[in-house]
Every structure is written in C-alpha cells, then in structure tokens.
Protein backbone atom coordinates (compact mmCIF):
# COMPACT_ATOMS: atom_id res chain seq x y z
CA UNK A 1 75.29 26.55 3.35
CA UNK A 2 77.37 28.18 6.08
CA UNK A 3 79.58 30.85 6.43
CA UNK A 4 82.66 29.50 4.80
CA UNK A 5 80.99 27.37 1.64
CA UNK A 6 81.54 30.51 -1.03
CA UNK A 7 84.43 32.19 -2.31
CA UNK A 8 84.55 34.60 -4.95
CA UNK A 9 86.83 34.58 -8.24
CA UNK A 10 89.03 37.28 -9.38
CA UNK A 11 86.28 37.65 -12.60
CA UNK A 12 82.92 37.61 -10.02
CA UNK A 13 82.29 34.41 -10.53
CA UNK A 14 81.09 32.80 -6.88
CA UNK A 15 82.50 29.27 -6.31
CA UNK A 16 80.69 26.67 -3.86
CA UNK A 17 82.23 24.50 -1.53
CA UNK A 18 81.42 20.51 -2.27
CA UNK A 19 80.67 19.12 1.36
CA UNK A 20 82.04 15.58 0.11
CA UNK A 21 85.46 16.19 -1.27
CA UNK A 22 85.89 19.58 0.23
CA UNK A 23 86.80 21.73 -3.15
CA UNK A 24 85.16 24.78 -4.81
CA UNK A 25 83.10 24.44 -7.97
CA UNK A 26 80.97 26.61 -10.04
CA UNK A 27 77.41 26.57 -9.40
CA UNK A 28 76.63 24.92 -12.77
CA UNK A 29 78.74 21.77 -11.27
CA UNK A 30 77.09 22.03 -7.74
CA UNK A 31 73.69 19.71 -6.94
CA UNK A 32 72.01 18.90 -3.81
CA UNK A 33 71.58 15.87 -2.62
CA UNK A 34 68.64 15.19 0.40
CA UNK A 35 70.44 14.18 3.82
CA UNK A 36 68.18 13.31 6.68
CA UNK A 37 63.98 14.44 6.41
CA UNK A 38 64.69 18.40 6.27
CA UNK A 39 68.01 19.33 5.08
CA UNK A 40 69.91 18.69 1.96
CA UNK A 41 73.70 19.27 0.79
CA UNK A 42 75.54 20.78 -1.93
CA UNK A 43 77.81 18.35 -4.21
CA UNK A 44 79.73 18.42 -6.78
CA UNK A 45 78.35 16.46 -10.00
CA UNK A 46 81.08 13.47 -9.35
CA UNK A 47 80.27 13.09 -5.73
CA UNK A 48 77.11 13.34 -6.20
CA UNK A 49 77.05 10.39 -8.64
CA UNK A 50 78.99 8.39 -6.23
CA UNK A 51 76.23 8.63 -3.85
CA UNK A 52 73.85 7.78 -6.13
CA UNK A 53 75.82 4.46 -6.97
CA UNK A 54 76.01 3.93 -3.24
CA UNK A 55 72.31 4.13 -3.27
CA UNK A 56 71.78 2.04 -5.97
CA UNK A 57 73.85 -0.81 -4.53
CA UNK A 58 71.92 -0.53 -0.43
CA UNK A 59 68.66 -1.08 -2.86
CA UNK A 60 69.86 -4.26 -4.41
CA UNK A 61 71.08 -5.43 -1.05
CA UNK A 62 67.49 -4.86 0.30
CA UNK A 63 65.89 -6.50 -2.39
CA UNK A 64 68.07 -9.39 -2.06
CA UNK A 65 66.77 -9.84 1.32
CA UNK A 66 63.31 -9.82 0.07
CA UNK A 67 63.16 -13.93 -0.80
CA UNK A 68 64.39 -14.62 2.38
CA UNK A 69 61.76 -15.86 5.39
CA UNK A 70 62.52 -13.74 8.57
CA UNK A 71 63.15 -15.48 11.73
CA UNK A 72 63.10 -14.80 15.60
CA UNK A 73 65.69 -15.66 17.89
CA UNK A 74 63.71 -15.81 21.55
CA UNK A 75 66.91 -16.34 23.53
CA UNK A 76 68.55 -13.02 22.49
CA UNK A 77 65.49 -11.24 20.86
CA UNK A 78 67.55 -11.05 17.28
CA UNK A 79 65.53 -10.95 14.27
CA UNK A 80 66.65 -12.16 10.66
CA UNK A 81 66.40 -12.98 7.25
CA UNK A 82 67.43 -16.23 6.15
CA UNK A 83 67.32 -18.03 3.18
CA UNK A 84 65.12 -21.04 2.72
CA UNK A 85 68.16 -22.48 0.02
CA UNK A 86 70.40 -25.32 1.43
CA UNK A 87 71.10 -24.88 4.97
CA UNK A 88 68.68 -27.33 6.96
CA UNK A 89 70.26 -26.33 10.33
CA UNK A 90 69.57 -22.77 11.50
CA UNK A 91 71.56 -20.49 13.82
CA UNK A 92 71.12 -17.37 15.27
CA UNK A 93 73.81 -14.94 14.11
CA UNK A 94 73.74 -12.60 16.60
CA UNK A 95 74.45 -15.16 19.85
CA UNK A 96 75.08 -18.84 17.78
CA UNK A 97 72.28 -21.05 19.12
CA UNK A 98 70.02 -22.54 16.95
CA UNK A 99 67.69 -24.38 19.85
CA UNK A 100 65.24 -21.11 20.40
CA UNK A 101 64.69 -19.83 16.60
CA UNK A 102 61.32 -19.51 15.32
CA UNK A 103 59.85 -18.07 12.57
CA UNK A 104 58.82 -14.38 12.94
CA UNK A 105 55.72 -13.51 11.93
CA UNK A 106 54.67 -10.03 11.74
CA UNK A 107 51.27 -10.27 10.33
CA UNK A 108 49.89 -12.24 12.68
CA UNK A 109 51.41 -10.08 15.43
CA UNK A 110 49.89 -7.27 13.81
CA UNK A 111 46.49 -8.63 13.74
CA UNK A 112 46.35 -9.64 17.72
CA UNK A 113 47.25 -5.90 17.98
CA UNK A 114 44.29 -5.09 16.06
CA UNK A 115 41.71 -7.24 18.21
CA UNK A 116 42.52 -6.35 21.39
C-alpha cells in the first residue's frame, strides 16, 4: 500500500483505497487478493468477488481444452489444441495451412531429452 491508499474519517476511523474501482472502504470491507508470485492487492469485497468469478471462468476454459489432442504446426512453429469431434480436415490457426500439421507430442520429446 502506498502513500496515497489511506485516508482518515472525521470519527478516526482509517479508510483504504480499493486498487480496482478506486474508492475508500473500511478495513472490514478490504481483502487481498495475490497478483504476480510476491505481491498482493487490497480490494474491496465486490471486486474482489469479481475476480474470483473471472478466475473461475479462465479454469473452465482450461479444462475445456483438456479433451482436446494438441497439434504442431512445422511451417510456422504454432502449437494447438484441437478437438478430435467432427472436423476431418485440420488447419493451422495461426498461418491457415493444413499441409505441415502433426501431432505434438510432448512425452516422447521429453523422453529423448532424458536419454541423451
């Protein structure tokens, strides 16, 4: 908390600055959320459940990706997910050629690594 994140209320009361939505609350209403590996910052209890929906929601999209087989694109060097469901004819979606796709396999990278 800097400089600026407190102010003080005509009864004593301090009030803390919500880095989200920019307005003072009273430390009951003020939780910290973790940003980055080492620092964290102060909320207010509605912001702070926004986040945690936003959260929520990157999570399913994640675990939506899990079904999906991941593929290499060796003309661009793209990797994706993409679902085995339907489509017969693949594409790359980062340059839109479908003649140097393969599938990606990271185990079996992994284990060369390992021998040599």
């Amino acid at each position: 908390m800097g400089y600026m994140d407190k102010e003080q209320n005509d009864d004593g009361t301090k009030r803390y600055l919500c880095e989200k939505c920019r307005q003072f609350f009273p430390f009951t209403e003020i939780q910290y959320l973790k940003k980055g590996d080492d620092s964290k910052i102060a909320l207010c209890t509605k912001c702070r459940a926004r986040a945690q929906q936003e959260d929520n929601s990157k999570k399913k999209v994640k675990d939506e990706s899990a079904g999906k087989t991941p593929y290499f694109c060796t003309r661009c060097r793209y990797k994706f997910p993409f679902g085995d469901k339907g489509v017969t004819n693949r594409k790359c979606p980062f340059c839109g050629k479908g003649d140097k796709i393969i599938v990606d396999k990271v185990e079996d990278i992994n284990k060369l690594i390992d021998e040599v």
